[in-house]
C-alpha atoms as a PDB file:
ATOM      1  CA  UNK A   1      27.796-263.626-103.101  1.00  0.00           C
ATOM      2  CA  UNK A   2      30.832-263.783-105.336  1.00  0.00           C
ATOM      3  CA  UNK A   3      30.634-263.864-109.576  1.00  0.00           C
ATOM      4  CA  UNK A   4      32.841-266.508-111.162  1.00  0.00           C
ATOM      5  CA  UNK A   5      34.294-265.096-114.445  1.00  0.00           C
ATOM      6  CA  UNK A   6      33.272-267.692-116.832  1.00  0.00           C
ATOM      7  CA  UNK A   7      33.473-266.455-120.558  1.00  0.00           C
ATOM      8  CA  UNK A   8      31.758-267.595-123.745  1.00  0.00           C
ATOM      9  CA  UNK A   9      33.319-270.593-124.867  1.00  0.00           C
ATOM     10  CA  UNK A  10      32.191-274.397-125.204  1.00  0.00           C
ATOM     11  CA  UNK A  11      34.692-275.415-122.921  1.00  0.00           C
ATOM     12  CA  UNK A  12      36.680-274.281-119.796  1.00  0.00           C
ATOM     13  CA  UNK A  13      38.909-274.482-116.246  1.00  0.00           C
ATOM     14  CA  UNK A  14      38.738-271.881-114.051  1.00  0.00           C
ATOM     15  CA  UNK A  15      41.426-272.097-110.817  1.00  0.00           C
ATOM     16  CA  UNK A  16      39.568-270.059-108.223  1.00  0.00           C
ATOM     17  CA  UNK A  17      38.994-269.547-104.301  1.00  0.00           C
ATOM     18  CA  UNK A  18      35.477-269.487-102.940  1.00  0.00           C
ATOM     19  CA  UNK A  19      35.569-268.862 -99.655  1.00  0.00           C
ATOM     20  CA  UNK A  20      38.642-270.233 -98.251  1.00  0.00           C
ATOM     21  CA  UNK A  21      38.194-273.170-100.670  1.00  0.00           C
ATOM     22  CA  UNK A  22      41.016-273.584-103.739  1.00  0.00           C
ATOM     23  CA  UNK A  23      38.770-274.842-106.256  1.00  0.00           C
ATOM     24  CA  UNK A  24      38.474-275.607-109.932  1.00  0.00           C
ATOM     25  CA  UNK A  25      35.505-275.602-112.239  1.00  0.00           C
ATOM     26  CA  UNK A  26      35.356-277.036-115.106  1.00  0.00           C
ATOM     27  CA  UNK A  27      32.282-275.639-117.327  1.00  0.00           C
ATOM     28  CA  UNK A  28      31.690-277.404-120.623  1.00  0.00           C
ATOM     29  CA  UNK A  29      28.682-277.665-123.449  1.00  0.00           C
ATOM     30  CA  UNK A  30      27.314-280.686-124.285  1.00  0.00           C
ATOM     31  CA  UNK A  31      24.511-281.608-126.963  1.00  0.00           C
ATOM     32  CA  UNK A  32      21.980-281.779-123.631  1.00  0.00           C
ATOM     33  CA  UNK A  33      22.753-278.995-122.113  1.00  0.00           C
ATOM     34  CA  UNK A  34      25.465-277.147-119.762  1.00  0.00           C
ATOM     35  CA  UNK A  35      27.691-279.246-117.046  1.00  0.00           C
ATOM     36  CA  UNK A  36      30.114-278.142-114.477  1.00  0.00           C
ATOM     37  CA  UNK A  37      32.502-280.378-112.674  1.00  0.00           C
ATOM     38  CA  UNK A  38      33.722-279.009-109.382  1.00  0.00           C
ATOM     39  CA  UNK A  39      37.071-280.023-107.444  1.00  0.00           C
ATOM     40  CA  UNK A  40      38.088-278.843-104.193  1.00  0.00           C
ATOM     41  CA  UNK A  41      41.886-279.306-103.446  1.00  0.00           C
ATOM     42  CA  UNK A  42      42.008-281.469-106.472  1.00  0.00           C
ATOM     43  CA  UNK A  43      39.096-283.366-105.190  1.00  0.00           C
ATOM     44  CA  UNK A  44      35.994-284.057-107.075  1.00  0.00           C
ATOM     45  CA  UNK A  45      33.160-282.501-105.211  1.00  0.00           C
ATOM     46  CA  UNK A  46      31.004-283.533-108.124  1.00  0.00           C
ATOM     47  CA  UNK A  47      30.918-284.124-112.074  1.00  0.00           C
ATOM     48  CA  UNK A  48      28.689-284.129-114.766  1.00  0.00           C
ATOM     49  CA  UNK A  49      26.248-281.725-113.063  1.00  0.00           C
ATOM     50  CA  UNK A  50      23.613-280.282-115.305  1.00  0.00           C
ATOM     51  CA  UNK A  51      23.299-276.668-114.769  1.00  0.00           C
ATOM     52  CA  UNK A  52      20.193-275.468-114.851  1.00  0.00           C
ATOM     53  CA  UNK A  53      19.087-271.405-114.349  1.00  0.00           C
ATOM     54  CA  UNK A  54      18.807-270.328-110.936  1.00  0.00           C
ATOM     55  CA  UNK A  55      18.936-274.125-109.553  1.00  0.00           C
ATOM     56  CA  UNK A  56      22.045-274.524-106.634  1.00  0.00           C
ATOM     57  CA  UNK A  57      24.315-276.856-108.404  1.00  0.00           C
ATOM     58  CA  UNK A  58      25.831-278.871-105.165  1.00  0.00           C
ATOM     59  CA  UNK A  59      23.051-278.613-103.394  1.00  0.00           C
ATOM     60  CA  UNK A  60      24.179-281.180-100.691  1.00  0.00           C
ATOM     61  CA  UNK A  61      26.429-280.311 -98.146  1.00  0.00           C
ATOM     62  CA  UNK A  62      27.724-284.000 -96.812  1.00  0.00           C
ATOM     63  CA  UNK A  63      29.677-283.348-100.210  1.00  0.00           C
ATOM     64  CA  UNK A  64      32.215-281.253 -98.372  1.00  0.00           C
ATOM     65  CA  UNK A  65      31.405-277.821-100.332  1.00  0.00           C
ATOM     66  CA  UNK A  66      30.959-274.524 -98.137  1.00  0.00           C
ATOM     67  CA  UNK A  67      28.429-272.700 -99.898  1.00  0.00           C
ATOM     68  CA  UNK A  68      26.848-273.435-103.152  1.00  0.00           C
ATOM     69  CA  UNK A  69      27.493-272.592-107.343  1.00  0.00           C
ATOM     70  CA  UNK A  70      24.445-271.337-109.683  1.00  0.00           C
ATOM     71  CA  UNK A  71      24.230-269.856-112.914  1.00  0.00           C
ATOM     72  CA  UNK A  72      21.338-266.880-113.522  1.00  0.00           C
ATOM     73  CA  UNK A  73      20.101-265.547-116.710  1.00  0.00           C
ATOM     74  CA  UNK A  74      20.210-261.522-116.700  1.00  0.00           C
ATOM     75  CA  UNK A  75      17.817-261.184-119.513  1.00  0.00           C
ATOM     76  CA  UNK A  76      14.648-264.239-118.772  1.00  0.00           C
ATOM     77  CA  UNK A  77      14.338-267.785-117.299  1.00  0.00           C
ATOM     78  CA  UNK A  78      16.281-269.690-119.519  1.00  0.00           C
ATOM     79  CA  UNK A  79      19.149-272.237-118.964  1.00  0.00           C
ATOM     80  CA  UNK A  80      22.245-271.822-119.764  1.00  0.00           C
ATOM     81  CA  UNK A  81      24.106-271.939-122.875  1.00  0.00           C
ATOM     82  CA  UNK A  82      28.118-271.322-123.583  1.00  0.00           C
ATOM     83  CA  UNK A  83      27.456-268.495-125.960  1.00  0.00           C
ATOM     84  CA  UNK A  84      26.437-266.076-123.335  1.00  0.00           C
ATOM     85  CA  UNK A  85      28.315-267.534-120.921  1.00  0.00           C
ATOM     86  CA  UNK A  86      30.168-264.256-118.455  1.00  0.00           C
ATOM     87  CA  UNK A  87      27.081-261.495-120.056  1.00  0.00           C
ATOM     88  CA  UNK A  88      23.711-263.026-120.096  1.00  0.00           C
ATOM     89  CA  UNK A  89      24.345-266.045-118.264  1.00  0.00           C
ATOM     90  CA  UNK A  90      26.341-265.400-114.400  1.00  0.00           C
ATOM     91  CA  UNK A  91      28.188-268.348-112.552  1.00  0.00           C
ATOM     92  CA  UNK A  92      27.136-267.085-108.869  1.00  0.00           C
ATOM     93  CA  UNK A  93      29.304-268.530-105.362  1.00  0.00           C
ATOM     94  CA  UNK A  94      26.681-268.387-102.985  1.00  0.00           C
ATOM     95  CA  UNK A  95      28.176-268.033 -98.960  1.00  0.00           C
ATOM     96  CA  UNK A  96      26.493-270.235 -96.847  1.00  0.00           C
ATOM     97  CA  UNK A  97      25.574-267.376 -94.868  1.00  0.00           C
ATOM     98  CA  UNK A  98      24.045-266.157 -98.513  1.00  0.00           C
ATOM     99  CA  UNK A  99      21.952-269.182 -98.234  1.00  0.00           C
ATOM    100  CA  UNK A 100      20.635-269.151 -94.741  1.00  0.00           C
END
């Protein structure tokens, strides 16, 4: 398991290698809630993606992912919000052997 350093702001890009994979993630707050976009080699994996505590965000591999994103509240069961975004609220990479 690997953290992503996301920080507390409404909007975001992080460059970043999971794995082996060269990815960006795009993290941004909407009126409905968190989303993440995630691109692999400049490739969309997927967009618009609610993110919901503790729920695996890709969640299918035929997408092309290795592994799997999710965020976790440190401090109760809520989803998450940009404000505690990098403190109360963790982006987790997930190995696939993490997942197994």
């Amino acid at each position: 398991m690997q953290i992503v350093p996301v920080q507390a702001v409404p909007s975001q890009s992080l460059d970043v290698t999971l794995g082996t994979q060269v990815c960006t993630i795009n993290v941004y707050q909407k009126s409905t809630g968190l989303f993440l976009d995630l691109l692999v080699n400049d490739a969309a994996i997927l967009t618009c993606q609610l993110c919901v505590n503790q729920v695996l965000i890709v969640r299918r591999a035929y997408l092309g992912f290795s592994g799997d994103l999710a965020f976790y509240d440190t401090q109760g069961d809520d989803d998450p919000t940009y404000t505690g975004l990098g403190t109360r609220w963790l982006l987790l990479y997930f190995l696939p052997s993490d997942l197994a």
